[in-house]
Protein backbone atom coordinates (compact mmCIF):
# COMPACT_ATOMS: atom_id res chain seq x y z
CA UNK A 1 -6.68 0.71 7.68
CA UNK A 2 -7.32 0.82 11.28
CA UNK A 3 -9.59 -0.93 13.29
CA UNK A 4 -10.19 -1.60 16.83
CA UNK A 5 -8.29 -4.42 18.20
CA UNK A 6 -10.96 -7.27 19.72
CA UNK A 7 -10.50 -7.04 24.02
CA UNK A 8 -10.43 -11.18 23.73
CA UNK A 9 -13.45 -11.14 25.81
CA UNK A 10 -17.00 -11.05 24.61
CA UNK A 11 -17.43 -7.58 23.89
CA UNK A 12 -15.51 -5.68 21.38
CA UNK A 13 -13.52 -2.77 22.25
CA UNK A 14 -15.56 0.82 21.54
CA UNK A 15 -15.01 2.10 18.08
CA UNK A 16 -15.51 5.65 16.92
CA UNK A 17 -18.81 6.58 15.50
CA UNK A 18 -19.46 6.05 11.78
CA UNK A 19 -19.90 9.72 11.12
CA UNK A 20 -16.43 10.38 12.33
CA UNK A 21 -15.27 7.24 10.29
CA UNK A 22 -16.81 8.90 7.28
CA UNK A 23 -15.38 12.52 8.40
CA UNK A 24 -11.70 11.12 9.07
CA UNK A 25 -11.93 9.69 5.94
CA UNK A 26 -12.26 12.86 3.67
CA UNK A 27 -9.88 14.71 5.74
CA UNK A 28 -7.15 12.68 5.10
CA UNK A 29 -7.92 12.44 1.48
CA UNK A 30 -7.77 16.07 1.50
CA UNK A 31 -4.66 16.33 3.44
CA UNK A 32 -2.58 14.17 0.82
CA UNK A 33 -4.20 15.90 -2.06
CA UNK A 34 -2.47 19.26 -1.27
CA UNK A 35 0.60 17.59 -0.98
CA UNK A 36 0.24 15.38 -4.64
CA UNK A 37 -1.86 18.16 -6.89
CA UNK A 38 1.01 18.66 -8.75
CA UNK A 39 1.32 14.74 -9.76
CA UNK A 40 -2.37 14.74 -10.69
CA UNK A 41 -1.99 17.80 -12.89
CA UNK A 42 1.23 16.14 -14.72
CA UNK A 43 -0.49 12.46 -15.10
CA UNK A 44 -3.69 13.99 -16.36
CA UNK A 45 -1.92 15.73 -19.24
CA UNK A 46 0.34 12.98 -20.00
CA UNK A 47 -2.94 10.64 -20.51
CA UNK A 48 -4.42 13.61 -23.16
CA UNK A 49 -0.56 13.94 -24.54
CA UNK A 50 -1.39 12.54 -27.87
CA UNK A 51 -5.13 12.28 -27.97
CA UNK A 52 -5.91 12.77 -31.59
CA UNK A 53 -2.74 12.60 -32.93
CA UNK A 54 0.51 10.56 -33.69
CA UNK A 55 3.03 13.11 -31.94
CA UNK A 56 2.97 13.42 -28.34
CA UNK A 57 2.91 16.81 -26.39
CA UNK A 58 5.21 15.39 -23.49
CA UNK A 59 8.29 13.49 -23.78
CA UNK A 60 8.44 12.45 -20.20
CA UNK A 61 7.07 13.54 -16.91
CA UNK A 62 10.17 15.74 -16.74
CA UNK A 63 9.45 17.31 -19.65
CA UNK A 64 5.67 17.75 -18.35
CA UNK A 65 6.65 19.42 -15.41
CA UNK A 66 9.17 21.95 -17.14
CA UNK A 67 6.36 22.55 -19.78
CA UNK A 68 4.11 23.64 -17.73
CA UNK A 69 6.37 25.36 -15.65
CA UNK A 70 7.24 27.74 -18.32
CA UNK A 71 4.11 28.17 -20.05
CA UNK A 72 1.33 28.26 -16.70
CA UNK A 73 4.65 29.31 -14.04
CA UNK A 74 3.84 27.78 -10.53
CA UNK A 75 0.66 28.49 -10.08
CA UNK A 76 -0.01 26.34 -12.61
CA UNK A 77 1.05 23.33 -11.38
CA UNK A 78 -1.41 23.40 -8.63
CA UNK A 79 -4.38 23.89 -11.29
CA UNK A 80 -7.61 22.24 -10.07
CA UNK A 81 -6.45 21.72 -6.97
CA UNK A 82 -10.03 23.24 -5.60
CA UNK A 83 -11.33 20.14 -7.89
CA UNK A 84 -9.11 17.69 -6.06
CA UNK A 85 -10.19 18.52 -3.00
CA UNK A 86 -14.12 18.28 -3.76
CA UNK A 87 -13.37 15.06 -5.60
CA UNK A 88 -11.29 13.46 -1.79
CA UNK A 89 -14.55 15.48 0.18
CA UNK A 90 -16.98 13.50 -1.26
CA UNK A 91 -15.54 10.29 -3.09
CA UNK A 92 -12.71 9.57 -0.70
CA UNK A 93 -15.46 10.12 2.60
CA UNK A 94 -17.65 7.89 1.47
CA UNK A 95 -15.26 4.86 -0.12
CA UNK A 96 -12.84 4.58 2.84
CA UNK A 97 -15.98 5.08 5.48
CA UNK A 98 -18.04 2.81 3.60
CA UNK A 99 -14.88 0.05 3.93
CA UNK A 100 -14.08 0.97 7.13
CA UNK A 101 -17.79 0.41 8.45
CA UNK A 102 -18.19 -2.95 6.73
CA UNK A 103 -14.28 -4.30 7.55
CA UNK A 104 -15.10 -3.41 11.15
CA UNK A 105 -18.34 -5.27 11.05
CA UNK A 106 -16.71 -8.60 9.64
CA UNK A 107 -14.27 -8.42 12.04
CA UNK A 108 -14.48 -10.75 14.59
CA UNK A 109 -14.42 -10.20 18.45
CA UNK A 110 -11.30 -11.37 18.62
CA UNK A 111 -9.61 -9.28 16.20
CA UNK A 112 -8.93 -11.53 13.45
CA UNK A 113 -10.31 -9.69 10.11
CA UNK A 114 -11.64 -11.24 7.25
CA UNK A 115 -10.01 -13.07 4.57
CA UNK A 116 -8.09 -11.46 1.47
CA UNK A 117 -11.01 -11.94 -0.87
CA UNK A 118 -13.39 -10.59 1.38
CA UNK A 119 -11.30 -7.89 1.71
CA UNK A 120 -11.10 -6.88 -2.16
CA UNK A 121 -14.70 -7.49 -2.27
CA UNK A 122 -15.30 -4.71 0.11
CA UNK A 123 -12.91 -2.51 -1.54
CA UNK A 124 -14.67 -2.72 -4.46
CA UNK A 125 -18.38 -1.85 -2.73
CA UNK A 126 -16.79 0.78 -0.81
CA UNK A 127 -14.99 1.97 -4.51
CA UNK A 128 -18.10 2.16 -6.38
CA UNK A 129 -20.14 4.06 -4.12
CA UNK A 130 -17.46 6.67 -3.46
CA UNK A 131 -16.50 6.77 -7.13
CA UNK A 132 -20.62 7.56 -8.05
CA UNK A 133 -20.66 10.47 -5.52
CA UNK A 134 -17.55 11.67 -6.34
CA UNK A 135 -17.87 11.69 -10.40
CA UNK A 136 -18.96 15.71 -10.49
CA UNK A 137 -15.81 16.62 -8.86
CA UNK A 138 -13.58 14.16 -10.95
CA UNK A 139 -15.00 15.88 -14.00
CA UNK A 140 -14.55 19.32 -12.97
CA UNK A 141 -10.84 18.29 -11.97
CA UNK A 142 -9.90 16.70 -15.67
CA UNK A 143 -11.18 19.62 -17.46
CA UNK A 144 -9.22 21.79 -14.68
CA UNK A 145 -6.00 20.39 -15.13
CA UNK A 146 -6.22 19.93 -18.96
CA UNK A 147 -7.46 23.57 -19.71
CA UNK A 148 -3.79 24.90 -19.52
CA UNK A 149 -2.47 22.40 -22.56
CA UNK A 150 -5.59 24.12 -25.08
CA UNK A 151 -4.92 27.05 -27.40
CA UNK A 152 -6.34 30.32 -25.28
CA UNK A 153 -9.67 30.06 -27.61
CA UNK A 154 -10.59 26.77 -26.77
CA UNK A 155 -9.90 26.75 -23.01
CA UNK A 156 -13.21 26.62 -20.98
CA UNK A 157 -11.71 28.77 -18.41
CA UNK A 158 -13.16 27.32 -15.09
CA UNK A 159 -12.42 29.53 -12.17
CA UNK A 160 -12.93 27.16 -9.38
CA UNK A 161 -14.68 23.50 -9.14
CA UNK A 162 -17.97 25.29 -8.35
CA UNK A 163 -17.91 27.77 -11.23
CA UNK A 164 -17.02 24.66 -13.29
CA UNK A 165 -19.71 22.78 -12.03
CA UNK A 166 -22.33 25.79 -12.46
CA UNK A 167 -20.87 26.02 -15.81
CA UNK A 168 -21.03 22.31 -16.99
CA UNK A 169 -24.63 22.01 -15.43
CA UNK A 170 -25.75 25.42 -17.21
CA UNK A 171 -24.22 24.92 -20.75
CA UNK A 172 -23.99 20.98 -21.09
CA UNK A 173 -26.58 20.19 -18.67
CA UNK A 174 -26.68 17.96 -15.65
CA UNK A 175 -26.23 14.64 -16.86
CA UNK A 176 -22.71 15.85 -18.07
CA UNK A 177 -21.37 16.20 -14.37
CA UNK A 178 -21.72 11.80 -14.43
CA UNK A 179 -19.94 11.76 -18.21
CA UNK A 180 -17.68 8.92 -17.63
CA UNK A 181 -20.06 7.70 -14.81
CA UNK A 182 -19.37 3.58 -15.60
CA UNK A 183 -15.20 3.99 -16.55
CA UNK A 184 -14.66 5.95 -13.09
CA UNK A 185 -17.04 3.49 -10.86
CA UNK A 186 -14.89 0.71 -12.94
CA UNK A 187 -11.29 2.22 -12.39
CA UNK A 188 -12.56 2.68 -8.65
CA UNK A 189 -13.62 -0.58 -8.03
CA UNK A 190 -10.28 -1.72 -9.50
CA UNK A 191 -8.01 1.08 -7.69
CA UNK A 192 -9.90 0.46 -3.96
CA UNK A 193 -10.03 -3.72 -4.97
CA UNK A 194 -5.95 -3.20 -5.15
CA UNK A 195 -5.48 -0.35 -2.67
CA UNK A 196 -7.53 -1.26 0.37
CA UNK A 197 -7.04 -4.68 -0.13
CA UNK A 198 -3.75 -4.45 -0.65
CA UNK A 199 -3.07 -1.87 2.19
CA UNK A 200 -4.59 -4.18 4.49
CA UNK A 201 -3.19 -7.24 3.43
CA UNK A 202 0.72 -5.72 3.32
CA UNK A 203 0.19 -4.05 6.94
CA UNK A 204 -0.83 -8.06 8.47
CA UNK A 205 2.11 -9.40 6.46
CA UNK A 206 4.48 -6.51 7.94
CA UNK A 207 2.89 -6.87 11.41
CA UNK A 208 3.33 -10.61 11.18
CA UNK A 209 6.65 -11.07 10.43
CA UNK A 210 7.99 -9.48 13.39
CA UNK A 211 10.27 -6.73 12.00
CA UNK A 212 7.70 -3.92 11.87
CA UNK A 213 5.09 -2.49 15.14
CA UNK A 214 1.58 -0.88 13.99
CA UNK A 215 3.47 2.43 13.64
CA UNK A 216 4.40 5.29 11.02
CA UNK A 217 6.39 3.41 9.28
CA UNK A 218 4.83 0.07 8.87
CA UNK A 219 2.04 2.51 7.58
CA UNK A 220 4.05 3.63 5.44
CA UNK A 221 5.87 0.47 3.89
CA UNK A 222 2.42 -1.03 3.47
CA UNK A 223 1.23 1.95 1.45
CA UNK A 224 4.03 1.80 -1.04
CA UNK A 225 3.43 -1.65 -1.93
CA UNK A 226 -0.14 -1.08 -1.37
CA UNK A 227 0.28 2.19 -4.05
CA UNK A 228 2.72 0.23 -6.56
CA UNK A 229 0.09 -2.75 -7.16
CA UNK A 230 -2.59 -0.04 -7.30
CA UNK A 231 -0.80 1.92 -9.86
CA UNK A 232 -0.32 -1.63 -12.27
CA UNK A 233 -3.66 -2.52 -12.27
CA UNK A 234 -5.42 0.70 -12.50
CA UNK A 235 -3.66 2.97 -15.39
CA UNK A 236 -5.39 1.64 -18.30
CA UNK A 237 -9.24 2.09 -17.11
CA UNK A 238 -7.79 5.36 -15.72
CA UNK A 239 -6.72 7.02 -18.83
CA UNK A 240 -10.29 5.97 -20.68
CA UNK A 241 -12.41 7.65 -17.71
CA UNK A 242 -9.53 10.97 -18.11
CA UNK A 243 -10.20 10.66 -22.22
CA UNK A 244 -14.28 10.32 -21.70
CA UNK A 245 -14.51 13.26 -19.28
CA UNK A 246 -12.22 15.35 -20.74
CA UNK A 247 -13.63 15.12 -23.98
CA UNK A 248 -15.18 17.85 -26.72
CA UNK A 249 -18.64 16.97 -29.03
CA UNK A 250 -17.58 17.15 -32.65
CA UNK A 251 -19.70 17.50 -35.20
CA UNK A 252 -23.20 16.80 -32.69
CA UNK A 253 -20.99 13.50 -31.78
CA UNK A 254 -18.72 12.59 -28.71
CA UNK A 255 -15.00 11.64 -29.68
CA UNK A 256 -15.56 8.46 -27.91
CA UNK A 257 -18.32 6.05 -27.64
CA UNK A 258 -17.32 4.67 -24.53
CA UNK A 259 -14.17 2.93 -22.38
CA UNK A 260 -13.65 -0.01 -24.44
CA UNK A 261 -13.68 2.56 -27.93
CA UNK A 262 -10.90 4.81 -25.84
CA UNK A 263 -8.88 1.62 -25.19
CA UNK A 264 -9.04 0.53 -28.63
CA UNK A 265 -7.97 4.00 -30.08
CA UNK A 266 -5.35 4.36 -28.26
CA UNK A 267 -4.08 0.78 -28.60
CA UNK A 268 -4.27 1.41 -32.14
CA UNK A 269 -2.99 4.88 -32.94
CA UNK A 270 -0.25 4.93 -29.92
CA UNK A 271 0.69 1.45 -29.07
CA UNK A 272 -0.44 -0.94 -26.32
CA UNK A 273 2.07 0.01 -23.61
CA UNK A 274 0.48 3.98 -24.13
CA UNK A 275 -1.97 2.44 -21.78
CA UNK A 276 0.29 3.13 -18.96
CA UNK A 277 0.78 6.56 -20.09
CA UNK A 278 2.10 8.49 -17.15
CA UNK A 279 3.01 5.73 -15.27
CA UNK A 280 5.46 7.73 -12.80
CA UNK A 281 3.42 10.56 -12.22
CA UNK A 282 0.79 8.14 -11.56
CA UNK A 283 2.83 6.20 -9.28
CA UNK A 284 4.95 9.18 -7.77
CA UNK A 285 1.05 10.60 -7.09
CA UNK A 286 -0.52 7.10 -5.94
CA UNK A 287 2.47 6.34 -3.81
CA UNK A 288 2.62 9.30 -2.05
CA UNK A 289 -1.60 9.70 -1.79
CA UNK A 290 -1.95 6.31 -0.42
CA UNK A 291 0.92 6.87 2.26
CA UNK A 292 -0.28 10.48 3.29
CA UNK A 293 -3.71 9.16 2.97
CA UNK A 294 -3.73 6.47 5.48
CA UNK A 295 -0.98 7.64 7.58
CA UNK A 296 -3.37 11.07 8.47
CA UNK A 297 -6.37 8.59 8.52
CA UNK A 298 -4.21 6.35 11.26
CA UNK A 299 -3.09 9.27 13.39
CA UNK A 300 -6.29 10.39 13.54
CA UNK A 301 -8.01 7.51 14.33
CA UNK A 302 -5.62 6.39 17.40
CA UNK A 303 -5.48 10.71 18.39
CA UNK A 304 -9.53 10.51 18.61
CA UNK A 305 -9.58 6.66 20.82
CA UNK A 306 -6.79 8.51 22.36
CA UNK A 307 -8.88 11.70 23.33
CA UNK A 308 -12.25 9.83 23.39
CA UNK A 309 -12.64 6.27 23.76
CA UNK A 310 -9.62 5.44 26.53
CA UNK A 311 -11.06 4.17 29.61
């Protein structure tokens, strides 16, 4: 992530202004998102493929895609993409501004930026906050994009993330727009712990050896290995926050009492490595989202001390 190089003398070099840290932020979230929908939508169902059962819906991502393809055609593959957008508006705005604040703030006047651990402990500040304010949308997107694998009479029919959130508020009540509340601020203080870190960490190592400048693609080689040990770590508190908000009450009772009971079912029922359900549309969507993500995010930020802060 980008931050203004120290002068060497003893002021630091002008920065942009938090709110356009925080506003640079969401954009570029949303940006990738239109690009990756399609991923989401395909990992989401692959994570419910099998939920209750022995057999799974989807063979492979492949066979996801075609699936839905045939039965939704291809407007259907960008289902909930309204919900994706919210969800980078208000959880990807505040986690990467948030980081980007603090990183900036422990950087020296120099330039030299804190260490590695300090790092991942910011990532995972900056990941909980965003993943608390963004927790509405991330609901409204995993019912979104699992509607299409129902039976017409049990598909809740959301029009857009706003009806869905009217609708969720109105018939479930409030609370139910935080269901999964503690799995998603866990997976995002895992995912941002990884990602920003990670990001960070891989563009010094790049920049450092030489072979790479602070361009395009350095961004871009830093965000695939920053989006491959993302992906790793992440997938199995993932698919229990996907499982919690995505499920139905049966009987008066939820299907699952919490992560840990989604972990354990599935361990059980489907096998251990079914944790990483979906691991290449996760990937091929995590790859892509991180790249796209801070590749807008850099452009921007060196087009605005371009425009604005250039002596």
């Amino acid at each position: 992530m980008a931050v203004a190089a120290g002068t060497g003398g003893p002021e630091r070099a002008r920065t942009s202004p938090q709110a356009v840290k925080f506003l640079f932020g969401g954009l570029a979230g949303m940006g990738a998102t239109v690009f990756v929908q399609p991923l989401d939508l395909v990992k989401n169902r692959m994570q419910l493929s099998g939920e209750g059962a022995k057999t799974r819906e989807y063979r492979t991502s492949f066979h996801a895609v075609g699936s839905i393809l045939r039965h939704e055609g291809i407007r259907g593959i960008y289902t909930g993409l309204s919900a994706g957008l919210l969800r980078q508006a208000t959880y990807t705005t505040t986690r990467l501004g948030i980081y980007t604040v603090l990183l900036e703030r422990l950087t020296r006047d120099d330039g030299t930026p804190p260490p590695f651990l300090l790092k991942a402990a910011l990532g995972m500040v900056a990941g909980a906050a965003g993943a608390f304010v963004g927790t509405p949308a991330e609901v409204a997107l995993i019912r979104m994009t699992a509607d299409g694998r129902l039976p017409p009479d049990q598909r809740r029919g959301y029009t857009n993330v706003f009806n869905a959130l009217v609708r969720i508020t109105r018939e479930e009540g409030v609370f139910t727009l935080w269901r999964g509340c503690v799995p998603t601020m866990a997976r995002a203080v895992v995912v941002n712990a990884a990602q920003l870190a990670s990001y960070s960490q891989s563009k010094q190592f790049l920049l450092d050896s030489g072979y790479f400048r602070d361009d395009i693609l350095c961004h871009f080689c830093a965000s695939m290995i920053s989006g491959l040990v993302t992906t790793a770590a992440s997938m199995p508190v993932d698919i229990a926050k996907t499982r919690i908000q995505n499920m139905r009450m049966i009987d008066g009772k939820p299907e699952y009492r919490n992560g840990l009971d989604v972990l354990a079912k599935v361990v059980r029922y489907e096998g251990f490595f079914s944790l990483w359900k979906g691991f290449t549309p996760y990937y091929a969507r995590l790859g892509p989202h991180t790249v796209l993500t801070f590749i807008f995010l850099e452009q921007m930020n060196k087009f605005y001390h371009r425009l604005f802060l250039s002596p």
